[in-house]
Protein backbone atom coordinates (compact mmCIF):
# COMPACT_ATOMS: atom_id res chain seq x y z
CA UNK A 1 -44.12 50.67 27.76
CA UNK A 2 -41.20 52.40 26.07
CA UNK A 3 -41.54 49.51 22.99
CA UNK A 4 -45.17 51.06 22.52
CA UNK A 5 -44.36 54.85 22.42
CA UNK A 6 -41.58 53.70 20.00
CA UNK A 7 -44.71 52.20 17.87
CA UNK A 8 -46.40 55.10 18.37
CA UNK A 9 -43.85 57.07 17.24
CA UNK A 10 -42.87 55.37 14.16
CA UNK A 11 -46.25 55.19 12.74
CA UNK A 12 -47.09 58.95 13.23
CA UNK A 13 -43.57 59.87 11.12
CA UNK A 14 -44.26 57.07 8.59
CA UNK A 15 -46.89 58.82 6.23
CA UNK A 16 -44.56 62.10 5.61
CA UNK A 17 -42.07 59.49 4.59
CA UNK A 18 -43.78 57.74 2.03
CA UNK A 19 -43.36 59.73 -1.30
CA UNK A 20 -39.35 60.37 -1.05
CA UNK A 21 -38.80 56.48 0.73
CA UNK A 22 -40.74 55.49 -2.75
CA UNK A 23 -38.47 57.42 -4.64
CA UNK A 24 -35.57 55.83 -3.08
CA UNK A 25 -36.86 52.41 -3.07
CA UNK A 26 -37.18 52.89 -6.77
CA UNK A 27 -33.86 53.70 -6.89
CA UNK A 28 -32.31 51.14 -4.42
CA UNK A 29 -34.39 48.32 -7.00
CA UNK A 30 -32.13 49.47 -10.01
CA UNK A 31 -29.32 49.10 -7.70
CA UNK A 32 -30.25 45.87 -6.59
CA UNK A 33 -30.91 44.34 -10.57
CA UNK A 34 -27.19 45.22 -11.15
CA UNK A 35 -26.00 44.24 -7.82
CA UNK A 36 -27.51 40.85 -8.40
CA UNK A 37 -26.03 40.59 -12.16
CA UNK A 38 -22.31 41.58 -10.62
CA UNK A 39 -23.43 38.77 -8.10
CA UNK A 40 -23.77 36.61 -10.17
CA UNK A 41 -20.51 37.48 -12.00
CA UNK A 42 -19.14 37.27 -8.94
CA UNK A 43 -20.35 33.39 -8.14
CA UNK A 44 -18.83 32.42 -10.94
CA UNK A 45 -15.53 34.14 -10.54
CA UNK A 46 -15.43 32.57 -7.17
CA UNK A 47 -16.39 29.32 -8.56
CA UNK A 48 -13.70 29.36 -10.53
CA UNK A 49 -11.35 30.10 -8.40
CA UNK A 50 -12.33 27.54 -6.38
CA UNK A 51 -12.38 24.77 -8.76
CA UNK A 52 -8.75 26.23 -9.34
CA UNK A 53 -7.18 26.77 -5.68
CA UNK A 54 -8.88 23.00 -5.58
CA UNK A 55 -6.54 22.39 -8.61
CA UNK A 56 -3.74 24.17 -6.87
CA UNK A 57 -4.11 22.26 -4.16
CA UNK A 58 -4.32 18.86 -6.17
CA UNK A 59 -1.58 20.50 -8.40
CA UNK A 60 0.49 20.69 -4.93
CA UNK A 61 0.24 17.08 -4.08
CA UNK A 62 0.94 16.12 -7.49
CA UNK A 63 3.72 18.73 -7.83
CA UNK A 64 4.83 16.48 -4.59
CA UNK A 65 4.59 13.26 -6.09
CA UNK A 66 6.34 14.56 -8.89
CA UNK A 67 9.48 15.64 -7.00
CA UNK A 68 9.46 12.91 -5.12
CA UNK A 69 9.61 10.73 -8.39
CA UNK A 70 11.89 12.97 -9.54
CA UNK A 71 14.29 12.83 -6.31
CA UNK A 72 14.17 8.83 -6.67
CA UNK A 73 15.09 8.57 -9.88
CA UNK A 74 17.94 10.70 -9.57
CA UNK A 75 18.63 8.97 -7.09
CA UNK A 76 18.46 5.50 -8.71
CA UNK A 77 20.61 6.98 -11.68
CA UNK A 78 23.15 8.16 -8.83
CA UNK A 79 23.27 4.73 -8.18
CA UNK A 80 23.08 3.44 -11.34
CA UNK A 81 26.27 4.71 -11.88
CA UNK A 82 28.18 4.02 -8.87
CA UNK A 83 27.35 0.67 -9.85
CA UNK A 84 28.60 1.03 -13.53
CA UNK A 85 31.81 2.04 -12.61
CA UNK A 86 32.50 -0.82 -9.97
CA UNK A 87 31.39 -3.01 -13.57
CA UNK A 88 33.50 -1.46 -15.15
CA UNK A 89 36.22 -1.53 -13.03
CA UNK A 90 35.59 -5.37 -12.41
CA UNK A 91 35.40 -6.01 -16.40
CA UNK A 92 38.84 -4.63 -16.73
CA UNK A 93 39.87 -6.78 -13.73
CA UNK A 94 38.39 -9.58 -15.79
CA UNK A 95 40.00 -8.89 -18.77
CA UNK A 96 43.25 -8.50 -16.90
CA UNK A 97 43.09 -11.79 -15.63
CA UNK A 98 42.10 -13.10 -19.05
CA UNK A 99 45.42 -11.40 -20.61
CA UNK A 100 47.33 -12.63 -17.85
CA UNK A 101 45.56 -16.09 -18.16
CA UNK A 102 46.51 -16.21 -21.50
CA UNK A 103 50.13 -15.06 -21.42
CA UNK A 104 50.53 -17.96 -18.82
CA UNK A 105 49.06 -20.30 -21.41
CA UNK A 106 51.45 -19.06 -23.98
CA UNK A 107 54.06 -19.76 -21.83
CA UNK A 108 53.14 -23.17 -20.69
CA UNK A 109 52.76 -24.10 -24.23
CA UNK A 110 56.57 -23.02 -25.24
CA UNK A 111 57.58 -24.69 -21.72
CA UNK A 112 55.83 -28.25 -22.66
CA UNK A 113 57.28 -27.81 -26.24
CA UNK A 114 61.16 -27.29 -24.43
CA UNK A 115 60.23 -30.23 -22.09
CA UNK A 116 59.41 -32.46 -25.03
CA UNK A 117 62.37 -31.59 -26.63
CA UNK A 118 64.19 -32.25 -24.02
CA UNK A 119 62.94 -35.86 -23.20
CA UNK A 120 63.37 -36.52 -26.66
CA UNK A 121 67.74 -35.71 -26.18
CA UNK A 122 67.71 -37.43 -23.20
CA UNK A 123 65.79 -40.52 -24.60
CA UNK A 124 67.99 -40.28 -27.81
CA UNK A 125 71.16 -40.44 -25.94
CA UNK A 126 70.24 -43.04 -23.45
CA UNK A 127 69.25 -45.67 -26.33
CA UNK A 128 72.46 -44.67 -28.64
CA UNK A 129 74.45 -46.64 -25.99
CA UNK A 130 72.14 -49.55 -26.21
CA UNK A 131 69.13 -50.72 -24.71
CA UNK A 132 69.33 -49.95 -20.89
CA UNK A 133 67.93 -53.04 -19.64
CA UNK A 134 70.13 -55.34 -21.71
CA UNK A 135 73.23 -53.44 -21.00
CA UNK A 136 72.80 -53.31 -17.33
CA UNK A 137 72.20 -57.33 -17.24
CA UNK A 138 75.63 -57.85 -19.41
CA UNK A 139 77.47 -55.13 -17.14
CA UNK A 140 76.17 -57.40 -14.01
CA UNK A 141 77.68 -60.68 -15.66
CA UNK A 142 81.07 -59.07 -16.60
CA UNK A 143 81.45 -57.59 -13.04
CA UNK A 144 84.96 -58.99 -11.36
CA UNK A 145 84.34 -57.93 -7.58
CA UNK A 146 81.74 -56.99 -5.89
CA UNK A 147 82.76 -53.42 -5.37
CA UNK A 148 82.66 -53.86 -9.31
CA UNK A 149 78.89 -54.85 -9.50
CA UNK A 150 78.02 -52.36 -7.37
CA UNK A 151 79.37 -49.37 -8.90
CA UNK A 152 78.06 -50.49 -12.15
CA UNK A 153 74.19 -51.14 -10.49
CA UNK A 154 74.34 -47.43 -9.34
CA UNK A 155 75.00 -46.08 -13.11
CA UNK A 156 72.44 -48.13 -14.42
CA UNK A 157 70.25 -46.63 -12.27
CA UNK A 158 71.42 -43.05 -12.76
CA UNK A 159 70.64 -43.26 -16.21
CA UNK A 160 67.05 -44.83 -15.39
CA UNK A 161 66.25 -42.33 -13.18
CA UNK A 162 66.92 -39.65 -16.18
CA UNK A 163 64.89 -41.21 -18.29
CA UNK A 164 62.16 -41.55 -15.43
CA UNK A 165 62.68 -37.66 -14.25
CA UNK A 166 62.87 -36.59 -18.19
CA UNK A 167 59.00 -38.34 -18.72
CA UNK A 168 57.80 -37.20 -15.14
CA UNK A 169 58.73 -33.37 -16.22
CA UNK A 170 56.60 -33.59 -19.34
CA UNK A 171 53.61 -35.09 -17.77
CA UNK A 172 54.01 -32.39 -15.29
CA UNK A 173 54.64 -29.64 -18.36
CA UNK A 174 51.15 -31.04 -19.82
CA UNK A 175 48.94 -30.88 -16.35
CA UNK A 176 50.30 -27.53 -15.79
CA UNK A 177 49.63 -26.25 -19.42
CA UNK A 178 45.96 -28.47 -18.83
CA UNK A 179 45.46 -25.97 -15.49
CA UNK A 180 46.32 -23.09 -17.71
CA UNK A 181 43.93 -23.77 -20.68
CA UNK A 182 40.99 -24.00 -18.28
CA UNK A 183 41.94 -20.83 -16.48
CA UNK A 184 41.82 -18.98 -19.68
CA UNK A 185 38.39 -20.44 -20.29
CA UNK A 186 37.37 -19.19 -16.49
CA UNK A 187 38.96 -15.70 -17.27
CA UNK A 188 36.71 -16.19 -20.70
CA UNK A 189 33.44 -16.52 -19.19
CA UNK A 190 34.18 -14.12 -16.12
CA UNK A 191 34.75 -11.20 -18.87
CA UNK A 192 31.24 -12.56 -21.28
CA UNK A 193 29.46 -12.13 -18.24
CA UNK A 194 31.03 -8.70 -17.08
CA UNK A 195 30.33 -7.24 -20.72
CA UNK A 196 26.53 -9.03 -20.75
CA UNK A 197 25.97 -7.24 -17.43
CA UNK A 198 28.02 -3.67 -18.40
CA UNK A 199 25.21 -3.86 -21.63
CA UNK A 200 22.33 -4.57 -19.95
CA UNK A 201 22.70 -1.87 -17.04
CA UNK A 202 23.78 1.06 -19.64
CA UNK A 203 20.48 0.27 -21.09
CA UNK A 204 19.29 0.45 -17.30
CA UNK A 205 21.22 3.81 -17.34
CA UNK A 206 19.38 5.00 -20.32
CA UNK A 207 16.01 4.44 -18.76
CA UNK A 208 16.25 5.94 -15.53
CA UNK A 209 17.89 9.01 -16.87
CA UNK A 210 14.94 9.11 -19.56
CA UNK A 211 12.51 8.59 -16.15
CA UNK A 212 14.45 11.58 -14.88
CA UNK A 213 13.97 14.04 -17.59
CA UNK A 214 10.22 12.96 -17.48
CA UNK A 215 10.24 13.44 -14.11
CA UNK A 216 11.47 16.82 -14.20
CA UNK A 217 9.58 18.41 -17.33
CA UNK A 218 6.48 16.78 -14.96
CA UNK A 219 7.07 19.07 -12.08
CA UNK A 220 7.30 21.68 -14.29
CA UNK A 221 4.61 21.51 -16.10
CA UNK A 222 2.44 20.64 -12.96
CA UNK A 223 3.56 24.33 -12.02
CA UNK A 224 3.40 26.28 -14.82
CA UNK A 225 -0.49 25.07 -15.31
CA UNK A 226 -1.90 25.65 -12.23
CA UNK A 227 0.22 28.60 -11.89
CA UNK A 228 -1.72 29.89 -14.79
CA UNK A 229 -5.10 28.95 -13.54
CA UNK A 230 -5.31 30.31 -10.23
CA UNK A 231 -3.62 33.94 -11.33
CA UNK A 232 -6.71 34.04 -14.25
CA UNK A 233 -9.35 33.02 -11.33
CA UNK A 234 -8.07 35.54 -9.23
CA UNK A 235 -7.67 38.47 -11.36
CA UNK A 236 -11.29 37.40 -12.52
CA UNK A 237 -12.31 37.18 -8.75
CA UNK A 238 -10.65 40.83 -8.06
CA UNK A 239 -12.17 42.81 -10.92
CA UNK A 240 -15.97 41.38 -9.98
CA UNK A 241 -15.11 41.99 -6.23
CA UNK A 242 -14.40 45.49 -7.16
CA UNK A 243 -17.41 45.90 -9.32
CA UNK A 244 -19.52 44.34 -6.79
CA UNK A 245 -17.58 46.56 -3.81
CA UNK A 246 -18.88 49.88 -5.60
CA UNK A 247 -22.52 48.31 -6.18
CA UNK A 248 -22.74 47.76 -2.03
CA UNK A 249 -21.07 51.16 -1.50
CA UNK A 250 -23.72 52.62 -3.62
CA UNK A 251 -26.52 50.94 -2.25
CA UNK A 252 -25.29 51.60 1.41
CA UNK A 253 -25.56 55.63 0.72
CA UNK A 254 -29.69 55.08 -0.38
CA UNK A 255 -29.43 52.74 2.65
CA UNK A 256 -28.37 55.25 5.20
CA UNK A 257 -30.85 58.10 3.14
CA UNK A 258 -33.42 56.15 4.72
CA UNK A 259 -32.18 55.75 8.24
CA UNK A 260 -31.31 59.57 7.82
CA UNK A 261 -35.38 60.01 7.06
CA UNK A 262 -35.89 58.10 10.11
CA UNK A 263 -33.74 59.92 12.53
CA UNK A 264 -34.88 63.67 11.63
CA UNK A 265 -38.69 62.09 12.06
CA UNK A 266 -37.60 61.00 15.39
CA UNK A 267 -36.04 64.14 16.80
CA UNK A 268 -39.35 66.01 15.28
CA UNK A 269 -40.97 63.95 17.84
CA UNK A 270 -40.65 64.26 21.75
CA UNK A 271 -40.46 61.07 23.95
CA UNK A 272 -38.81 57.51 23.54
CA UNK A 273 -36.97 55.90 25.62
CA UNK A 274 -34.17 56.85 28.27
CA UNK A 275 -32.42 53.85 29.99
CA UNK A 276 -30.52 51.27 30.05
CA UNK A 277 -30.49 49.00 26.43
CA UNK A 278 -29.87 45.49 27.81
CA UNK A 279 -33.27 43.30 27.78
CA UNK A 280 -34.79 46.36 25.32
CA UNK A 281 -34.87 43.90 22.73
CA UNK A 282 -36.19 40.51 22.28
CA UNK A 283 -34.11 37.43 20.95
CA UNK A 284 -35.17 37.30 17.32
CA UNK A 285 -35.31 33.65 16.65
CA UNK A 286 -35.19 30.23 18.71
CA UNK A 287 -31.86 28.84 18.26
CA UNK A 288 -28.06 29.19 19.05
CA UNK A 289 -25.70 31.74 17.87
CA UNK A 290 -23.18 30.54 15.32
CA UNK A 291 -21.35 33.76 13.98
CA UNK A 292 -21.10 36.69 16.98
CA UNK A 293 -20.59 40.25 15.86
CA UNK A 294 -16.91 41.39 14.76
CA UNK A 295 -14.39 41.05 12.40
CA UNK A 296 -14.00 37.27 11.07
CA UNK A 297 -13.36 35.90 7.70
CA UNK A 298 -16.27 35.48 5.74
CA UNK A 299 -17.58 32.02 5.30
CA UNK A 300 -17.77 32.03 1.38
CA UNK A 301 -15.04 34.28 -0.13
CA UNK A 302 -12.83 34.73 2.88
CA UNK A 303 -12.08 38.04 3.17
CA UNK A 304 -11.40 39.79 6.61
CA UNK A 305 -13.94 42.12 7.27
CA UNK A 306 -16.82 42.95 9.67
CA UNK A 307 -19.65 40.92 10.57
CA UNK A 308 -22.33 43.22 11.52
CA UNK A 309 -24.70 41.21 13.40
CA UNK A 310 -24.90 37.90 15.21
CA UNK A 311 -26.00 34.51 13.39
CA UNK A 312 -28.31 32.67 14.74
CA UNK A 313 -28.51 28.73 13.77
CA UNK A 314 -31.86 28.07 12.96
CA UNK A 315 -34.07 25.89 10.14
CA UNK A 316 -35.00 27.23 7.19
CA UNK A 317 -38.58 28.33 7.50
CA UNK A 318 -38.92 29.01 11.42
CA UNK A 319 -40.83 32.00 12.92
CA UNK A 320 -38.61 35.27 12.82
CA UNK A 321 -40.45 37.39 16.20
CA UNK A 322 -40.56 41.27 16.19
CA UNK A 323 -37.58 42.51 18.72
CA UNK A 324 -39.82 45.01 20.07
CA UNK A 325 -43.15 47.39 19.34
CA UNK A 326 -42.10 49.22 15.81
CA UNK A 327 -42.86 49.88 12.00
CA UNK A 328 -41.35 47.60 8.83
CA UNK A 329 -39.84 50.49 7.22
CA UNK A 330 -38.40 48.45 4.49
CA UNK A 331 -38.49 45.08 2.79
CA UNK A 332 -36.59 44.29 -0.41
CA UNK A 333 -34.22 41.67 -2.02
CA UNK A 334 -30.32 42.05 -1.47
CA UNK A 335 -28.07 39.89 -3.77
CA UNK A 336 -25.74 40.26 -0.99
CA UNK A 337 -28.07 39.78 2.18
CA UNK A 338 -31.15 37.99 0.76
CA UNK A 339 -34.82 38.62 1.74
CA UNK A 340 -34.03 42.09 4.27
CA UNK A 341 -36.63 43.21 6.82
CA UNK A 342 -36.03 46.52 8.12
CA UNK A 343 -37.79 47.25 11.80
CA UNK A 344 -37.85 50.46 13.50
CA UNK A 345 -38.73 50.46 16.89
CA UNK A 346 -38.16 53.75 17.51
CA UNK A 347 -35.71 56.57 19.77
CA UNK A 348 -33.88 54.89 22.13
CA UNK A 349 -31.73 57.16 24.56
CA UNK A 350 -32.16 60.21 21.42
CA UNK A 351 -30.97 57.66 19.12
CA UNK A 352 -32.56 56.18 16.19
CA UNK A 353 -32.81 52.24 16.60
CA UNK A 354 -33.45 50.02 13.55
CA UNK A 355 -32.91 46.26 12.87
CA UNK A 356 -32.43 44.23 10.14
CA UNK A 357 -33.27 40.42 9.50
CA UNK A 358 -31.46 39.08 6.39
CA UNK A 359 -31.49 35.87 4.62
CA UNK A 360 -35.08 35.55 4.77
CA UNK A 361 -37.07 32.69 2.71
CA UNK A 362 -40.37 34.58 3.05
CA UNK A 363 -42.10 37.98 4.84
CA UNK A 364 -44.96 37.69 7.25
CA UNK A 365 -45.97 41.07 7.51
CA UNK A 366 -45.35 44.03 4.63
CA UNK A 367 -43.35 47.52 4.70
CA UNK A 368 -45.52 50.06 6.61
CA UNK A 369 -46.59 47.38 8.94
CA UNK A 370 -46.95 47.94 12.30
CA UNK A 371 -45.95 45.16 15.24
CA UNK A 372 -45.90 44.36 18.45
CA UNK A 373 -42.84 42.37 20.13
CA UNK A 374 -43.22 38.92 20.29
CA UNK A 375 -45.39 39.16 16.80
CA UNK A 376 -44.00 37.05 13.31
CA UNK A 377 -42.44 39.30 11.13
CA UNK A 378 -40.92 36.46 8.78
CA UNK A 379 -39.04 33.12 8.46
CA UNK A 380 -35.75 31.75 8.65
CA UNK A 381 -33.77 31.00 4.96
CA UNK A 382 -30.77 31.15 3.31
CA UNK A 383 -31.22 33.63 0.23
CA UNK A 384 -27.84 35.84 -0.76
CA UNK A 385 -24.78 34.96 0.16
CA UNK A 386 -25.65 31.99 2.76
CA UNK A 387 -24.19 28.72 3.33
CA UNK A 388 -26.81 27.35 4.94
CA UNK A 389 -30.57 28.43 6.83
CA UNK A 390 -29.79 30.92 9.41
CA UNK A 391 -30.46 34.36 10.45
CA UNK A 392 -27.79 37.10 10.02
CA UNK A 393 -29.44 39.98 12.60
CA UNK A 394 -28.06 43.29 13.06
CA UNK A 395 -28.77 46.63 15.16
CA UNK A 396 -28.27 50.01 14.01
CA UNK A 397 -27.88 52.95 15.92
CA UNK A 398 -28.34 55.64 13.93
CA UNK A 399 -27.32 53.74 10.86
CA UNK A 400 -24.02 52.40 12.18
CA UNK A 401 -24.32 48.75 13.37
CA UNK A 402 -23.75 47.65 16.91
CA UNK A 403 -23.76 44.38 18.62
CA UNK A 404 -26.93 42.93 19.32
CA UNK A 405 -26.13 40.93 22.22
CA UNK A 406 -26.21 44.22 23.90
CA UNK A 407 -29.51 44.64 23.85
CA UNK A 408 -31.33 41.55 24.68
C-alpha cells in the first residue's frame, strides 16, 4: 500500500518537472559525449599500462633469470680462477721438476764421463804389467811353498776384482744417467701438458668473464626498459584518470540537480511512507550477489574506493523487476555505468528514495514511465565499465547511496 501512494506520488510531481529535467538532460548528454571520449582515453591508457605492468612483470622474471645468470657466471669465473692459480702453481711445480730433472741429467752425464775415465786408468794400468790371466798362471808355476801360491792367488784376484768393480761402476754410471734421461722426458711432457691446459682455460677465463659482462649489461637493460614503460603508462593512466575524475564530478552535480527536483516535489506532497525499510523493496534480479556495498578495489583499474551498490551475478539479457510501485525518472547512457535506469518510488520515512540499475543491455519501459513492483523495467548487460553481465544496483536516500541489502 505504501509502494502505491509512492506511485501516486511520483506521477502527480512528474509533469512540473519536465521542462527544467529536459534542460538538464540536455546538459548531462554533452557531459556524457565527453565523458565517453575521456573513456575511451582512459581504456587505452589502462591498456597500456597493462600490457606494461604485464611487461614489468615478465621484465621481473627475466630481470631474475638475468641475475641468476649473472650470479653463476661470476661464480664460474670465481672458480675459474681458483682453478688457474692451482695450474699455475702446478706448472711451476712442473717446470721445477723439469730444471731439477735436468740438472740431475747434467750431472749424471759428467759422472759417467769421470767413471769412464776412470775404468780406462784402471784398465791401462792393469794391462801395462801384462796380461792378467797369463801372469797369474806363470806366478802359480814359479810359486816355492804353498804359503807362496797362496799369497800370490789373492793378488791376482785383487787386481781382477778392480777391473770387475771399475766395469760394474760404469754400467751402473750409464743405467743411472738412462733413469735420468727419461725423467727429464717425464718432467717434459708433465710441463707440455700443464701449459696446453694453463692456454686452454685462460681462453675459458676469457669467456666466462665476457658471459659476465653480458650478463650484467642484461639486467640492466631489462630494468632500465621496463622501468621506462610502466612510468609513461602510468603518467598516461594518471592524467586521463584526472580528466575523467572531473567529467564524473561534473556529471554527479546535474545528477544530484535531479534528485534535488525530486525531493522538493516530495515534501510539496503530504503522505508516503513511515516504517520500517527492510522488505520495502524487492530483490531486483534472480541471481547471487557477487560485489556487496563498501569500499573494495575496483575490478578493472584497481583503485580503492566505494562501491555504491550490491552486484548481482546474473546473464546478460535477464528480466531486471521494478523494486517497488514508482516513476522512471531517468534513462541515459553512462560511459562509466552503462545503460542507467533511474526509479523513484517515492518518500520513504520524509526521505526521497531513488534507485538505480546500471550496466543495462536494453530498457523495457521509458523515462516518465510508471510501474508497479514486480513489473520488467529492463535486462541484465555489461555496458561501461563491466567485466562481465551483471547488475550493479544502488539506493539513494536523498541522493547519497546506501546499502541495498537494507531494504529488501
Amino acid at each position: 500500500m505504501a509502494a502505491t501512494a509512492a506511485c501516486a506520488l511520483s506521477v502527480g510531481v512528474l509533469a512540473p518537472l519536465a521542462n527544467a529535467e529536459d534542460h538538464l538532460k540536455h546538459r548531462q548528454h554533452q557531459v556524457q559525449g565527453q565523458i565517453k571520449s575521456k573513456s575511451h582515453d582512459l581504456d587505452e591508457s589502462s591498456g597500456r599500462l597493462r600490457r606494461a605492468t604485464a611487461a614489468l612483470d615478465a621484465a621481473r622474471a627475466q630481470l631474475q633469470d638475468a641475475r641468476a645468470v649473472l650470479q653463476d657466471a661470476r661464480a664460474k669465473l670465481h672458480a675459474a680462477r681458483i682453478r688457474d692459480d692451482e695450474m699455475q702453481a702446478k706448472l711451476v711445480e712442473a717446470e721445477d721438476r723439469l730444471a731439477q730433472a735436468q740438472a740431475d741429467l747434467d750431472q749424471g752425464q759428467a759422472d759417467l764421463e769421470t767413471q769412464r775415465l776412470q775404468v780406462t786408468d784402471t784398465v791401462t794400468s792393469i794391462y801395462e804389467e801384462g796380461d792378467p790371466q797369463l801372469l797369474a798362471f806363470a806366478s802359480l808355476l814359479d810359486a816355492q811353498t804353498p804359503a807362496d801360491l797362496s799369497r800370490r792367488m789373492e793378488a791376482q784376484n785383487v787386481i781382477v776384482g778392480r777391473e770387475t768393480r771399475a766395469y760394474d761402476d760404469l754400467h751402473a754410471a750409464e743405467v743411472l744417467l738412462q733413469v735420468r734421461e727419461n725423467q727429464v722426458e717425464t718432467a717434459k711432457d708433465a710441463v707440455e701438458v700443464q701449459r696446453q691446459e694453463a692456454a686452454a682455460h685462460l681462453v675459458t677465463m676469457k669467456d666466462l668473464s665476457e658471459e659476465a659482462v653480458a650478463a650484467k649489461e642484461a639486467v640492466v637493460a631489462v630494468v632500465d626498459q621496463r622501468r621506462d614503460a610502466r612510468a609513461g603508462a602510468r603518467e598516461a593512466r594518471r592524467k586521463d584518470r584526472a580528466a575523467l575524475v572531473r567529467l564524473r564530478h561534473k556529471e554527479n552535480q546535474i545528477k544530484q540537480r535531479i534528485l534535488a527536483q525530486a525531493r522538493r516535489a516530495a515534501r510539496n506532497a503530504r503522505g508516503g511512507y513511515h516504517g520500517d525499510t527492510g522488505g520495502f523493496l524487492a530483490r531486483p534480479v534472480s541471481g547471487p550477489v557477487t560485489s556487496p556495498f563498501g569500499y573494495r578495489i575496483h575490478p578493472i583499474y584497481h583503485y580503492w574506493g566505494l562501491h555504491d551498490g550490491t552486484d548481482f551475478g546474473a546473464g546478460c539479457g535477464q528480466p531486471l523487476y521494478a523494486v517497488g510501485g514508482g516513476t522512471v525518472m531517468s534513462e541515459y547512457y553512462s560511459s562509466v555505468w552503462g545503460n542507467r535506469l533511474y526509479l523513484n518510488v517515492g518518500t520513504v520515512n520524509g526521505k526521497n528514495v531513488t534507485v538505480i540499475y546500471n550496466h543495462l543491455s536494453r530498457y523495457n519501459v521509458g523515462r516518465g514511465a510508471s510501474v508497479g513492483r514486480g513489473d520488467v523495467v529492463g535486462y541484465v548487460g555489461t555496458t561501461g565499465w563491466s567485466t562481465g553481465c551483471h547488475l550493479h544496483f544502488t539506493v539513494m536516500v536523498n541522493g547519497k547511496p546506501v546499502d541495498p541489502m537494507n531494504w529488501f
